[in-house]
Every structure is written in C-alpha cells, then in structure tokens.
PDB file of N, CA and C in Angstrom:
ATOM      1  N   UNK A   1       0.834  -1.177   0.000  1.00  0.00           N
ATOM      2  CA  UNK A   1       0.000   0.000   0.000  1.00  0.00           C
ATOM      3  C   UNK A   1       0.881   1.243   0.000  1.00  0.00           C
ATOM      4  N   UNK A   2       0.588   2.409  -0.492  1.00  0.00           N
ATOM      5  CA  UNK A   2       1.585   3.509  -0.780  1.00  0.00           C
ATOM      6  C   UNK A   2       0.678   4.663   0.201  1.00  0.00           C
ATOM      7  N   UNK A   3       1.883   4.869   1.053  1.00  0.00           N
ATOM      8  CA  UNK A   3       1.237   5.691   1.856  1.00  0.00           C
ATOM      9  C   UNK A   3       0.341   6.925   1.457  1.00  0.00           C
ATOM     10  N   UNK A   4      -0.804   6.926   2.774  1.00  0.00           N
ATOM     11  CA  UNK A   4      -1.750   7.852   2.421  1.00  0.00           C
ATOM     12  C   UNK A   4      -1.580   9.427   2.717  1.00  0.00           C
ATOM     13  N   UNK A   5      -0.169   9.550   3.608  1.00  0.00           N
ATOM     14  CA  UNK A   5      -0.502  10.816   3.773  1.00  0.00           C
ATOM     15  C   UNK A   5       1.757  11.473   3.704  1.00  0.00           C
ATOM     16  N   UNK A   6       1.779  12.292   3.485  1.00  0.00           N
ATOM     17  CA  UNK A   6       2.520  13.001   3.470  1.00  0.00           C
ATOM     18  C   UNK A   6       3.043  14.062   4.796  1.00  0.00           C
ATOM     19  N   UNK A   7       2.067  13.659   5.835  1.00  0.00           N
ATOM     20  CA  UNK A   7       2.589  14.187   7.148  1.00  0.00           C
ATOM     21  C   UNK A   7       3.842  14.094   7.616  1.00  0.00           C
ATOM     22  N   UNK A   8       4.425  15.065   8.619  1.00  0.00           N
ATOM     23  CA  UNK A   8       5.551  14.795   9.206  1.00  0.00           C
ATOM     24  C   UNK A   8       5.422  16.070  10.071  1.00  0.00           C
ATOM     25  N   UNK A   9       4.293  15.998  11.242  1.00  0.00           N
ATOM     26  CA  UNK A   9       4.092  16.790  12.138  1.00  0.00           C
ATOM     27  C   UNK A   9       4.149  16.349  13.273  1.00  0.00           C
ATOM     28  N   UNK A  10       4.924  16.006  13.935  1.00  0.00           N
ATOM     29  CA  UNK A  10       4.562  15.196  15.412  1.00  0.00           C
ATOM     30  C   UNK A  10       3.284  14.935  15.933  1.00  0.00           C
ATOM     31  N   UNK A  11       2.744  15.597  16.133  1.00  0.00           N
ATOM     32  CA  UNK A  11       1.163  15.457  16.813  1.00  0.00           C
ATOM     33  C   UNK A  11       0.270  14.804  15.645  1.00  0.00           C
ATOM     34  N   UNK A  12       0.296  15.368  14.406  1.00  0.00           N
ATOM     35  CA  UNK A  12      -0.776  14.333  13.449  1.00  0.00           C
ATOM     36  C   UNK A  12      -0.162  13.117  13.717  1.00  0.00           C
ATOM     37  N   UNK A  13       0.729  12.720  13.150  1.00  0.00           N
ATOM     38  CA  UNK A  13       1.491  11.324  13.405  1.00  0.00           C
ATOM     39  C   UNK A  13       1.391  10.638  14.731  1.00  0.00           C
ATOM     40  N   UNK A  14       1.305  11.200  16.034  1.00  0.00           N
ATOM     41  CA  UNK A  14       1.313  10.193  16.740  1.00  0.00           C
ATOM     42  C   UNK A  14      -0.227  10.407  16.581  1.00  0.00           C
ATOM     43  N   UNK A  15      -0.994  11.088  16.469  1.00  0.00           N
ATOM     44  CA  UNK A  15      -2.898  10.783  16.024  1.00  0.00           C
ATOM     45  C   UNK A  15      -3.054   9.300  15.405  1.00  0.00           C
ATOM     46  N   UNK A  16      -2.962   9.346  14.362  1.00  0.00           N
ATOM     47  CA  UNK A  16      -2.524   8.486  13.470  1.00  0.00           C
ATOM     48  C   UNK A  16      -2.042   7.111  13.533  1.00  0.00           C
ATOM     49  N   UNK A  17      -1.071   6.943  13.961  1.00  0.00           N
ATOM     50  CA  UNK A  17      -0.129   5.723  13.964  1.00  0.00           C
ATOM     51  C   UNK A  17      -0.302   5.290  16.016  1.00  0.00           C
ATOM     52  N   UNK A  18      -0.792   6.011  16.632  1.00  0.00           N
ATOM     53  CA  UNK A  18      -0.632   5.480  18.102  1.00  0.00           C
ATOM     54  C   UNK A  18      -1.818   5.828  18.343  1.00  0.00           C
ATOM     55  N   UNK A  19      -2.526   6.980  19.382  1.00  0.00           N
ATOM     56  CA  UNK A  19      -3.279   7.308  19.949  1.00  0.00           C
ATOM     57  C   UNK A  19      -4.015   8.648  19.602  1.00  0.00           C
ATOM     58  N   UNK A  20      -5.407   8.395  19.748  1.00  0.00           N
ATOM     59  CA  UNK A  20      -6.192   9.526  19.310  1.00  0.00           C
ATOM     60  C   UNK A  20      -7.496   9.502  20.225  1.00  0.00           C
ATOM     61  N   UNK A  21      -7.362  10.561  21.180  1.00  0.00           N
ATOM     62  CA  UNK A  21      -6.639  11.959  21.117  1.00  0.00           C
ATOM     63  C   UNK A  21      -5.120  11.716  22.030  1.00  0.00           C
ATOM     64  N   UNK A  22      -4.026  12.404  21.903  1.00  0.00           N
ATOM     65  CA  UNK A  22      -3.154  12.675  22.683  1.00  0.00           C
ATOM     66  C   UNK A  22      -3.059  12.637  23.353  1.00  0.00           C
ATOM     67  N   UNK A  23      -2.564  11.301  24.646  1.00  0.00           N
ATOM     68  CA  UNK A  23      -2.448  11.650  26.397  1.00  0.00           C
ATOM     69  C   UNK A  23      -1.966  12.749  26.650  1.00  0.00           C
ATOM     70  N   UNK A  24      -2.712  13.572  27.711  1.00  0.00           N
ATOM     71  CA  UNK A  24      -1.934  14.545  28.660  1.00  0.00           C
ATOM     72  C   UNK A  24      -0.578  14.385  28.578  1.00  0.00           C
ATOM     73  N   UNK A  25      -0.196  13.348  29.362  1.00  0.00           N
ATOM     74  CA  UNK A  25       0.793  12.727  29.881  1.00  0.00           C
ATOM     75  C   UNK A  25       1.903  12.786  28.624  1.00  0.00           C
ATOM     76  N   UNK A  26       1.751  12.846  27.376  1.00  0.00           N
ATOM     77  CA  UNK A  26       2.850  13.252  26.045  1.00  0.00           C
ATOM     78  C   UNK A  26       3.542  14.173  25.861  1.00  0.00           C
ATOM     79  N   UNK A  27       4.366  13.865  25.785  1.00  0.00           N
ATOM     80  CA  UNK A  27       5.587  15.082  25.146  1.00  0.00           C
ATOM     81  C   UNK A  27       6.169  14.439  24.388  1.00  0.00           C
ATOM     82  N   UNK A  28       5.911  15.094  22.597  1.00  0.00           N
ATOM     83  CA  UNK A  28       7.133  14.489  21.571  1.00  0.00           C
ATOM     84  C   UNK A  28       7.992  15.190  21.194  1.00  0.00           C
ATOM     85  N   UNK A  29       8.872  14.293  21.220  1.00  0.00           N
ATOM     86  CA  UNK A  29      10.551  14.735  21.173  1.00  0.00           C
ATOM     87  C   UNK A  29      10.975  14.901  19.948  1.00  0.00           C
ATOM     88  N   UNK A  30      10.431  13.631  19.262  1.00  0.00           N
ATOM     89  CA  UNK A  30      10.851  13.653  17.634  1.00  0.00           C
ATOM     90  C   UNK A  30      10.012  12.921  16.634  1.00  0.00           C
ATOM     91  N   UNK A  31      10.000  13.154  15.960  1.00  0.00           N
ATOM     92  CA  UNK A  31       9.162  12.355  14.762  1.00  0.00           C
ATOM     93  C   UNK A  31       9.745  12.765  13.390  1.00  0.00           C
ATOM     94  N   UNK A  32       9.514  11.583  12.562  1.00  0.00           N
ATOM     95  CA  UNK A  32       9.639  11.242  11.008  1.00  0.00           C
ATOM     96  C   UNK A  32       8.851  10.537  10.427  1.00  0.00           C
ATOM     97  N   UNK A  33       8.564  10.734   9.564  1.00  0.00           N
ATOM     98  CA  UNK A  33       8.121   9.986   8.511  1.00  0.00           C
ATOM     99  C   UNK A  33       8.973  10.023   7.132  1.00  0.00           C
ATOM    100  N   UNK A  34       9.362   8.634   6.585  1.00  0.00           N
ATOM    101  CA  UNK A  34       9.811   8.240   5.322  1.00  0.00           C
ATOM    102  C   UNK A  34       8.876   7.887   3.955  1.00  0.00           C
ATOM    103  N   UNK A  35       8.724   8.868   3.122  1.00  0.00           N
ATOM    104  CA  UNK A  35       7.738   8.419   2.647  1.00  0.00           C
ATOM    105  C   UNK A  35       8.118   7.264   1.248  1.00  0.00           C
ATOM    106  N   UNK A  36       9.534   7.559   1.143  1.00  0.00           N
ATOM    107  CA  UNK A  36      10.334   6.477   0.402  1.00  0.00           C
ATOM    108  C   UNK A  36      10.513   4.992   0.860  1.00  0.00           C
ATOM    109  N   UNK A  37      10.444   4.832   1.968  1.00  0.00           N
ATOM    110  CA  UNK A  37      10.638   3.427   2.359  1.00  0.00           C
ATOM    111  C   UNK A  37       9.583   2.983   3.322  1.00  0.00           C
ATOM    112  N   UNK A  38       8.409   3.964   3.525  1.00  0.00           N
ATOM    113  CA  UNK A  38       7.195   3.147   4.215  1.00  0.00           C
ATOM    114  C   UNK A  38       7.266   3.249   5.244  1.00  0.00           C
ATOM    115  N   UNK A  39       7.835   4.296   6.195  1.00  0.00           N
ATOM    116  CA  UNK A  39       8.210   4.260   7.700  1.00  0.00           C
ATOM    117  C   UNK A  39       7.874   5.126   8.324  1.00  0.00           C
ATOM    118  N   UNK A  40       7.709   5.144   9.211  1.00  0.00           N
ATOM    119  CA  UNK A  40       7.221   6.436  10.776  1.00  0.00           C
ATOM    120  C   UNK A  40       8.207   5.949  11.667  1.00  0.00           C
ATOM    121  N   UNK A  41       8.704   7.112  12.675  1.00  0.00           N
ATOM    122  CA  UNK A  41       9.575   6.641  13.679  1.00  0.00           C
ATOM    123  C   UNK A  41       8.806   7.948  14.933  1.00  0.00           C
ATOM    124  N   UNK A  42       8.449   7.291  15.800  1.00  0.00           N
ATOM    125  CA  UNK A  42       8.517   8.434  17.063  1.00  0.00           C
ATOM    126  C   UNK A  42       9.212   8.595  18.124  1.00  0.00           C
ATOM    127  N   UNK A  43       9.263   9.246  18.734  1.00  0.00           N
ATOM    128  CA  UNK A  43      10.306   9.449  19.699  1.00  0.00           C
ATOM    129  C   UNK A  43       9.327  10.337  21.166  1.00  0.00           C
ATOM    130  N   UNK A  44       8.948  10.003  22.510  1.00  0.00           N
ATOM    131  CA  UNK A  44       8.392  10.501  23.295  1.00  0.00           C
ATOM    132  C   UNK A  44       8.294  10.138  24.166  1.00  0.00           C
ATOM    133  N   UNK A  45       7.619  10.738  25.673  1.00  0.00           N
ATOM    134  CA  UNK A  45       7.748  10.610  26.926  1.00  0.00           C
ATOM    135  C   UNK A  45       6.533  10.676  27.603  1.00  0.00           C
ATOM    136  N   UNK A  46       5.796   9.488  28.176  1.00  0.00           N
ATOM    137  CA  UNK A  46       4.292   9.383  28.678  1.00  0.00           C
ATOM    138  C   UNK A  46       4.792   8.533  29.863  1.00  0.00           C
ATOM    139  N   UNK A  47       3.335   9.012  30.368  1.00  0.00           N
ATOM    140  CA  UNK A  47       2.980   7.935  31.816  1.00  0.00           C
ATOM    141  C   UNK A  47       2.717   6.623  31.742  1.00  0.00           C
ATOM    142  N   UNK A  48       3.004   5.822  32.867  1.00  0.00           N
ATOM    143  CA  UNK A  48       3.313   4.703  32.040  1.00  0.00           C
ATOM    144  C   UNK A  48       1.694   3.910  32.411  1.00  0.00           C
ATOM    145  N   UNK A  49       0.451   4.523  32.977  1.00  0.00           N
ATOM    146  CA  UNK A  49      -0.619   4.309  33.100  1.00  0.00           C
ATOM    147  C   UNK A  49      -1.042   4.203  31.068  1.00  0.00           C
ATOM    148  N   UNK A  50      -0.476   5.859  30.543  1.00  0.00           N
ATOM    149  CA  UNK A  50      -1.500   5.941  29.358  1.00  0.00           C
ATOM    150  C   UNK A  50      -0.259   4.781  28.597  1.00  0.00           C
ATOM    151  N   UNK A  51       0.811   4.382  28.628  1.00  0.00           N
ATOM    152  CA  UNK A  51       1.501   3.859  27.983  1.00  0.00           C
ATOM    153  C   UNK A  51       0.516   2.041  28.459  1.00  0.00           C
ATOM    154  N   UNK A  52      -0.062   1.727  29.052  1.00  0.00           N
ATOM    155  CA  UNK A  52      -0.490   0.441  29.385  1.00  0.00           C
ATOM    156  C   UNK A  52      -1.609   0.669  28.556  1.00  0.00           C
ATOM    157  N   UNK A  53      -2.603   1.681  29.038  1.00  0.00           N
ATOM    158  CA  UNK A  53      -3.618   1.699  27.647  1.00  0.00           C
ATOM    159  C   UNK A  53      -3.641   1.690  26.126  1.00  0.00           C
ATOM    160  N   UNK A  54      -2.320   2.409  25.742  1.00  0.00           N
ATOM    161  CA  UNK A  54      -2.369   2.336  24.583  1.00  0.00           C
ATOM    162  C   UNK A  54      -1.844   1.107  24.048  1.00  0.00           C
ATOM    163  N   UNK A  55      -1.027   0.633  24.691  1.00  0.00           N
ATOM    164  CA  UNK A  55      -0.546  -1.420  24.432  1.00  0.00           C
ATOM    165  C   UNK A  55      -1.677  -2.229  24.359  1.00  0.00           C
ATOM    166  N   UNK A  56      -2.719  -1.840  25.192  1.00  0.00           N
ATOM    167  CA  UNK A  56      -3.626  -2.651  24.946  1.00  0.00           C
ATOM    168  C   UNK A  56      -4.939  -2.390  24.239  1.00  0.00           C
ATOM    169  N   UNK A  57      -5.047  -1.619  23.736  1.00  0.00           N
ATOM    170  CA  UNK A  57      -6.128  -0.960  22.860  1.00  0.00           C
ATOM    171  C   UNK A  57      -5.437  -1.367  21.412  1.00  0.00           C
ATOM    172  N   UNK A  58      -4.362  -1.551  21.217  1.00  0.00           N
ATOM    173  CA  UNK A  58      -3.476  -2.206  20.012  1.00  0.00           C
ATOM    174  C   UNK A  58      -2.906  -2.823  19.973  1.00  0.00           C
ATOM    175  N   UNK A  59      -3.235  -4.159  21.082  1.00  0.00           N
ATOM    176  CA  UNK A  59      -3.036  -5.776  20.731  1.00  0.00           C
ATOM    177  C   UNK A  59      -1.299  -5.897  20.619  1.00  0.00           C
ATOM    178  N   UNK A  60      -0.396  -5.121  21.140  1.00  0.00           N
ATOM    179  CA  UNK A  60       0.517  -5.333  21.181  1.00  0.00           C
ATOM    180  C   UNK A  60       1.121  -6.115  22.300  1.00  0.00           C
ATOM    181  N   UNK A  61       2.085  -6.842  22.194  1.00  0.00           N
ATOM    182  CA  UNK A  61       2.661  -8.026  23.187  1.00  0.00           C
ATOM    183  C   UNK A  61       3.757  -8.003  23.735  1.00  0.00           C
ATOM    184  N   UNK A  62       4.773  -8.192  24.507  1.00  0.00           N
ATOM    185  CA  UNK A  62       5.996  -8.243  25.000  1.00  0.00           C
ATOM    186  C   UNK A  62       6.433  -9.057  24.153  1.00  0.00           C
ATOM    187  N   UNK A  63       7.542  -8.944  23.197  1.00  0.00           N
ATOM    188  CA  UNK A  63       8.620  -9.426  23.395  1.00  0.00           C
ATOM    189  C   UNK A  63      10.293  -9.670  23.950  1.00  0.00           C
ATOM    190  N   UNK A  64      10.677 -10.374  23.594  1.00  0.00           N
ATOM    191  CA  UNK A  64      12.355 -10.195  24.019  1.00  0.00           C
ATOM    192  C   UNK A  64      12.767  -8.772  22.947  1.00  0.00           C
ATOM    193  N   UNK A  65      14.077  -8.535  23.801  1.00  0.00           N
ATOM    194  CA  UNK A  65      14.443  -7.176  23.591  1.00  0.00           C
ATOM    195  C   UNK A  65      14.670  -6.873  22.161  1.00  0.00           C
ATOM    196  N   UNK A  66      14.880  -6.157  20.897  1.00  0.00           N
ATOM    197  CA  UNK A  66      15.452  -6.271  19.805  1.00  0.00           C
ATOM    198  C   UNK A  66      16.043  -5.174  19.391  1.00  0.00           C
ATOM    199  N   UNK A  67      16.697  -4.951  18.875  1.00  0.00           N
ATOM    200  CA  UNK A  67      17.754  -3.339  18.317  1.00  0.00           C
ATOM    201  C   UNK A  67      16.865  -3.281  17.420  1.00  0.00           C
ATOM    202  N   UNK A  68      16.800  -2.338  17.391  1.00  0.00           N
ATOM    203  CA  UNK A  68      16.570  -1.105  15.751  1.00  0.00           C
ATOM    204  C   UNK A  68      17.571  -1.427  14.895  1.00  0.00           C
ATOM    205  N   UNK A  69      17.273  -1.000  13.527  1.00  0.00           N
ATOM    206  CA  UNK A  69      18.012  -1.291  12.553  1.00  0.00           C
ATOM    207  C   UNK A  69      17.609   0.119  11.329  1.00  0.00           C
ATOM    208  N   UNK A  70      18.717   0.861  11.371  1.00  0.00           N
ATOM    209  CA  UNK A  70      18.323   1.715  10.236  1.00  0.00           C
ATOM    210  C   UNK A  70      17.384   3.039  10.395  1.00  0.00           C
ATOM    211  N   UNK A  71      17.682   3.226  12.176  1.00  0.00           N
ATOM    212  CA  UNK A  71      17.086   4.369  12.128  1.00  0.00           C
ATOM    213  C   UNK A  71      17.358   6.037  12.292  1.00  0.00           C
ATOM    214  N   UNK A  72      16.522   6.886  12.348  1.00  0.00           N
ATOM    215  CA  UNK A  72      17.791   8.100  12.777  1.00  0.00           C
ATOM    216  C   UNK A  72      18.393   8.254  13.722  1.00  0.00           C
ATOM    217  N   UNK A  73      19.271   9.026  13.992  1.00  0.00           N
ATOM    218  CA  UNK A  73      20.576   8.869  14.813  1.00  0.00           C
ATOM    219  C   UNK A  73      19.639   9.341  16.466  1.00  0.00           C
ATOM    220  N   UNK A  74      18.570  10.249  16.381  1.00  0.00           N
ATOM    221  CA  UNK A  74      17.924  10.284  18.049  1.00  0.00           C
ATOM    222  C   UNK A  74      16.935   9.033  17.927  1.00  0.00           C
ATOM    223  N   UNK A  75      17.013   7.982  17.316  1.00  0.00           N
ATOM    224  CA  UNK A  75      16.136   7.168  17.614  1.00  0.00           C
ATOM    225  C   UNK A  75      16.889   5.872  18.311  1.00  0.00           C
ATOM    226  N   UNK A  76      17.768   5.758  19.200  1.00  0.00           N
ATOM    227  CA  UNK A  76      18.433   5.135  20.469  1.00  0.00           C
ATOM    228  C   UNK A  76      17.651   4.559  21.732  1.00  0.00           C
ATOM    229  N   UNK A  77      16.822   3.226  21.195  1.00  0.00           N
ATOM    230  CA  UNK A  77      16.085   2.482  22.634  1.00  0.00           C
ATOM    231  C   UNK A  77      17.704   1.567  23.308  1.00  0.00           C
ATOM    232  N   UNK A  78      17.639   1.321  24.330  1.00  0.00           N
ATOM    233  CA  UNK A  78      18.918   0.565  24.764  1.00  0.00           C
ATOM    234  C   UNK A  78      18.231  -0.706  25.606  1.00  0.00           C
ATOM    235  N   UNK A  79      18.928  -1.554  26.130  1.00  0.00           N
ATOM    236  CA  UNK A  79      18.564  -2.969  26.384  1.00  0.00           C
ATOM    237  C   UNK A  79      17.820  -2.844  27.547  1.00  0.00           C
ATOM    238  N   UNK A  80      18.002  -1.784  28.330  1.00  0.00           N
ATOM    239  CA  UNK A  80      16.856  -2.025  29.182  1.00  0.00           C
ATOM    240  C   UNK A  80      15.456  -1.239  28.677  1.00  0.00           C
ATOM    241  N   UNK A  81      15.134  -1.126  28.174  1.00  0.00           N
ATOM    242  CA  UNK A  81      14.019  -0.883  27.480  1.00  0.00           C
ATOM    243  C   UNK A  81      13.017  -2.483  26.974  1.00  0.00           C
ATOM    244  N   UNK A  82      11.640  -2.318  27.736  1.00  0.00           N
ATOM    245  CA  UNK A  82      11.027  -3.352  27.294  1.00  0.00           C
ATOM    246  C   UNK A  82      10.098  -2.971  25.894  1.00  0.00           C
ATOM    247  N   UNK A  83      10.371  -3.790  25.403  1.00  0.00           N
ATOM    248  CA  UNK A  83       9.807  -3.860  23.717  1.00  0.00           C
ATOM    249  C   UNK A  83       8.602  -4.399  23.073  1.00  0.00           C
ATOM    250  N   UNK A  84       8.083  -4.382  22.768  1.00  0.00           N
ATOM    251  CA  UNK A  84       6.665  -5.059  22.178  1.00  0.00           C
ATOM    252  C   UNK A  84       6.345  -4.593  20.412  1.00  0.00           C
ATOM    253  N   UNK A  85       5.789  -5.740  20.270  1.00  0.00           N
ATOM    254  CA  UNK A  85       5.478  -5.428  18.762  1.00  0.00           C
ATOM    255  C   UNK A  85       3.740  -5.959  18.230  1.00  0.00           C
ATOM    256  N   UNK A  86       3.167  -5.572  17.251  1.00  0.00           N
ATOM    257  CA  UNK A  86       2.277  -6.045  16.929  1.00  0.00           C
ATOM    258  C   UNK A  86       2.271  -6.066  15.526  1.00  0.00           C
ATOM    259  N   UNK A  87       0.947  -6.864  14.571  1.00  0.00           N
ATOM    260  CA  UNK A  87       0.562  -6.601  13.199  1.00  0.00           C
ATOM    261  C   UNK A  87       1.675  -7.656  12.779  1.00  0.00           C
ATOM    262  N   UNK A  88       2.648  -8.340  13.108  1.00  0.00           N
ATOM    263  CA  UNK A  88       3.383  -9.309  12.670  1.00  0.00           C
ATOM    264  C   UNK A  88       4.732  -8.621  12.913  1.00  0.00           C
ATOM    265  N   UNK A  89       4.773  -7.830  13.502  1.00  0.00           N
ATOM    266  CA  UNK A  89       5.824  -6.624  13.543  1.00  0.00           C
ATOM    267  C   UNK A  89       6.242  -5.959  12.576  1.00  0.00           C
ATOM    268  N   UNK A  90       5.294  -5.175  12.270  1.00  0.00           N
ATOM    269  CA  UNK A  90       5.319  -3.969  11.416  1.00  0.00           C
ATOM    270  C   UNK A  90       4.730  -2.982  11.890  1.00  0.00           C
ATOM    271  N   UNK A  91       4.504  -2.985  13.428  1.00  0.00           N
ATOM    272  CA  UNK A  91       4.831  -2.170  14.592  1.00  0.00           C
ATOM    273  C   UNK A  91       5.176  -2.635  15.952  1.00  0.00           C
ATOM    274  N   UNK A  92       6.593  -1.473  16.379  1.00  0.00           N
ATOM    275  CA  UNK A  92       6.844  -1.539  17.286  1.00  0.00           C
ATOM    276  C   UNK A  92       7.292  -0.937  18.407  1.00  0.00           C
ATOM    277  N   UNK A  93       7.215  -1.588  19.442  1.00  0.00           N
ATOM    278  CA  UNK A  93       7.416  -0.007  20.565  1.00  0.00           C
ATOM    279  C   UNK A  93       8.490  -0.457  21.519  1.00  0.00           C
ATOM    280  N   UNK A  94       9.336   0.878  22.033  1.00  0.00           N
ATOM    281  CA  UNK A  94      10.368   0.154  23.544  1.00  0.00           C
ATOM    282  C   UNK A  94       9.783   1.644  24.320  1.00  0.00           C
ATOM    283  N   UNK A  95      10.139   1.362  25.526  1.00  0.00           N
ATOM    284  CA  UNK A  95       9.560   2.222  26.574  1.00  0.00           C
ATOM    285  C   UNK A  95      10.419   1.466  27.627  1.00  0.00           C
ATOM    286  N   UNK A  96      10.841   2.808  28.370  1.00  0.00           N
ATOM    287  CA  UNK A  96      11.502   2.720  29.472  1.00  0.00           C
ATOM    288  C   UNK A  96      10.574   3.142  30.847  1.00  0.00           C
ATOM    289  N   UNK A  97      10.221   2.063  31.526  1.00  0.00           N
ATOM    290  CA  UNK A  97       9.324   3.111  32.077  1.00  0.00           C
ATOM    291  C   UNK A  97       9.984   4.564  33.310  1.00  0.00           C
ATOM    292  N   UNK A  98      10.921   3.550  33.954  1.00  0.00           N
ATOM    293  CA  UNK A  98      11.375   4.820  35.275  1.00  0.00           C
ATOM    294  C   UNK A  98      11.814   6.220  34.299  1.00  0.00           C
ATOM    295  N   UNK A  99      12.323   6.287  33.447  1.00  0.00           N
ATOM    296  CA  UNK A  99      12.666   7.453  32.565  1.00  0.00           C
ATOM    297  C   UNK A  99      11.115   8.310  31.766  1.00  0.00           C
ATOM    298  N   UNK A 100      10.291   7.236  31.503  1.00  0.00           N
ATOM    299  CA  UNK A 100       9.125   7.265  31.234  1.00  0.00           C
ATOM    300  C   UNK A 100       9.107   7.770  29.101  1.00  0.00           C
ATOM    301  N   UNK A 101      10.196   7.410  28.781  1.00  0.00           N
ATOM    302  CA  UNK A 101      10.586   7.509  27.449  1.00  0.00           C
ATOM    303  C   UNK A 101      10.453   6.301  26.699  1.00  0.00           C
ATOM    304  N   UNK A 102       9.648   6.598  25.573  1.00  0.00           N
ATOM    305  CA  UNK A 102       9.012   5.577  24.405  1.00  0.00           C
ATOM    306  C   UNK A 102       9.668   6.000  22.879  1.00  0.00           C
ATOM    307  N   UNK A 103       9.778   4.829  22.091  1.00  0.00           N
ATOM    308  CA  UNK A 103       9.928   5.014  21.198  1.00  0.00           C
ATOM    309  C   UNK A 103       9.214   4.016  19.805  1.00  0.00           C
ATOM    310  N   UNK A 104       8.457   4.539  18.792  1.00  0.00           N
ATOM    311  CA  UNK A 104       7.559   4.010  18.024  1.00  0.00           C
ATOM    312  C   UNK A 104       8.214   3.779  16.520  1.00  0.00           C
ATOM    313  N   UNK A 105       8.136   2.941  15.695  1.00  0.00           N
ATOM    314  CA  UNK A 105       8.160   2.333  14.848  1.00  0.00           C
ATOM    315  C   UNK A 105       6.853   1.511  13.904  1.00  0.00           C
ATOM    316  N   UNK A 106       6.435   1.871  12.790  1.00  0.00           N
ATOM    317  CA  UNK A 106       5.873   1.269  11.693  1.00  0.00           C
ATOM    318  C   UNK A 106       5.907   1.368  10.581  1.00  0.00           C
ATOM    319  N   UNK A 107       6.217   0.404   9.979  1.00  0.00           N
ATOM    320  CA  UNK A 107       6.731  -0.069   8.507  1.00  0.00           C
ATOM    321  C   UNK A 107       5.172  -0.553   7.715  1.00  0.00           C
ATOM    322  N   UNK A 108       5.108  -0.016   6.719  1.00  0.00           N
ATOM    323  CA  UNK A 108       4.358   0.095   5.535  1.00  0.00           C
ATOM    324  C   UNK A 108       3.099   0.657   6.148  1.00  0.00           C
ATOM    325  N   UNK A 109       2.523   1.708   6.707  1.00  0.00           N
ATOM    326  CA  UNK A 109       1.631   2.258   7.831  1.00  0.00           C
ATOM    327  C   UNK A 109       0.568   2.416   6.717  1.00  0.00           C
TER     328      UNK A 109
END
C-alpha cells in the first residue's frame, strides 16, 4: 500500500499511527516519517498508566528485547528498554518506564 498521507508533524502522526486523542501525559521529542521506504519513527515521553492503555487498545505483546536497525541517529532504545510489537511486527514499541521515554516504529503504515 503507498502511503496515504505526506505528514511529518509530530502530533498528526502520533494521532494516526498510536493514539487519538493525545495523552496529557505526552511530550514528543521527535518524529519522522519516510515516505520512500514506508516508515514512521517516534520518539516521546508518557505515563506509564496511558503507555499500558495504549498497548492494549493495540493488541501489542511483549517481546524479548530487539535493536533497531536503520534508524535516525535520536532514535536510540537501549537494552533495558522493554519492547513489544504487533501486526506481525510492522509495529513496534520500547519504553523505558522509570525514565518514562518511548519510542515508536511502523513499517508500511
């Protein structure tokens, strides 16, 4: 599918690809969108109450830990960061919670 939108506003994008409307609890740090290779990347900092809701309102699961591959240079989750993915993993998330910093990933959105 060829993406539908040409955004690259932080706030539409996390609308969009995570949660709608915006937790309180958000602050984004960074965002991209690739519209050449099918990708969104976010970068942000929530509570880890709205961070449990939004895992589970989108069927996402724990997995074991996994690196990134190929992303921009502020997009740095590290091993203690727990990870989850959904859709077959063609989204995915790490979140730290004591820091309370998340980071989002989806491929062909």
């Amino acid at each position: 599918m060829v993406l539908e939108f040409l955004e690259s506003r932080p706030e539409p994008l996390f609308r969009k690809f995570i949660a709608d409307p915006v937790p309180t609890s958000v602050t984004i740090e960074h965002a991209e969108s690739r519209l050449s290779q099918a990708v969104v990347f976010l970068h942000f900092t929530i509570a880890p109450t709205d961070m449990e809701q939004i895992m589970a309102r989108q069927s996402f699961s724990e997995q074991p830990y996994k690196d990134p591959i190929q992303e921009p240079s502020w997009f740095r989750p590290k091993t203690a960061f727990r990870y989850w993915s959904a859709d077959g993993g063609t989204k995915q998330m790490w979140f730290l919670e004591e820091e309370r910093l998340a980071y989002f990933k989806q491929v062909n959105p």
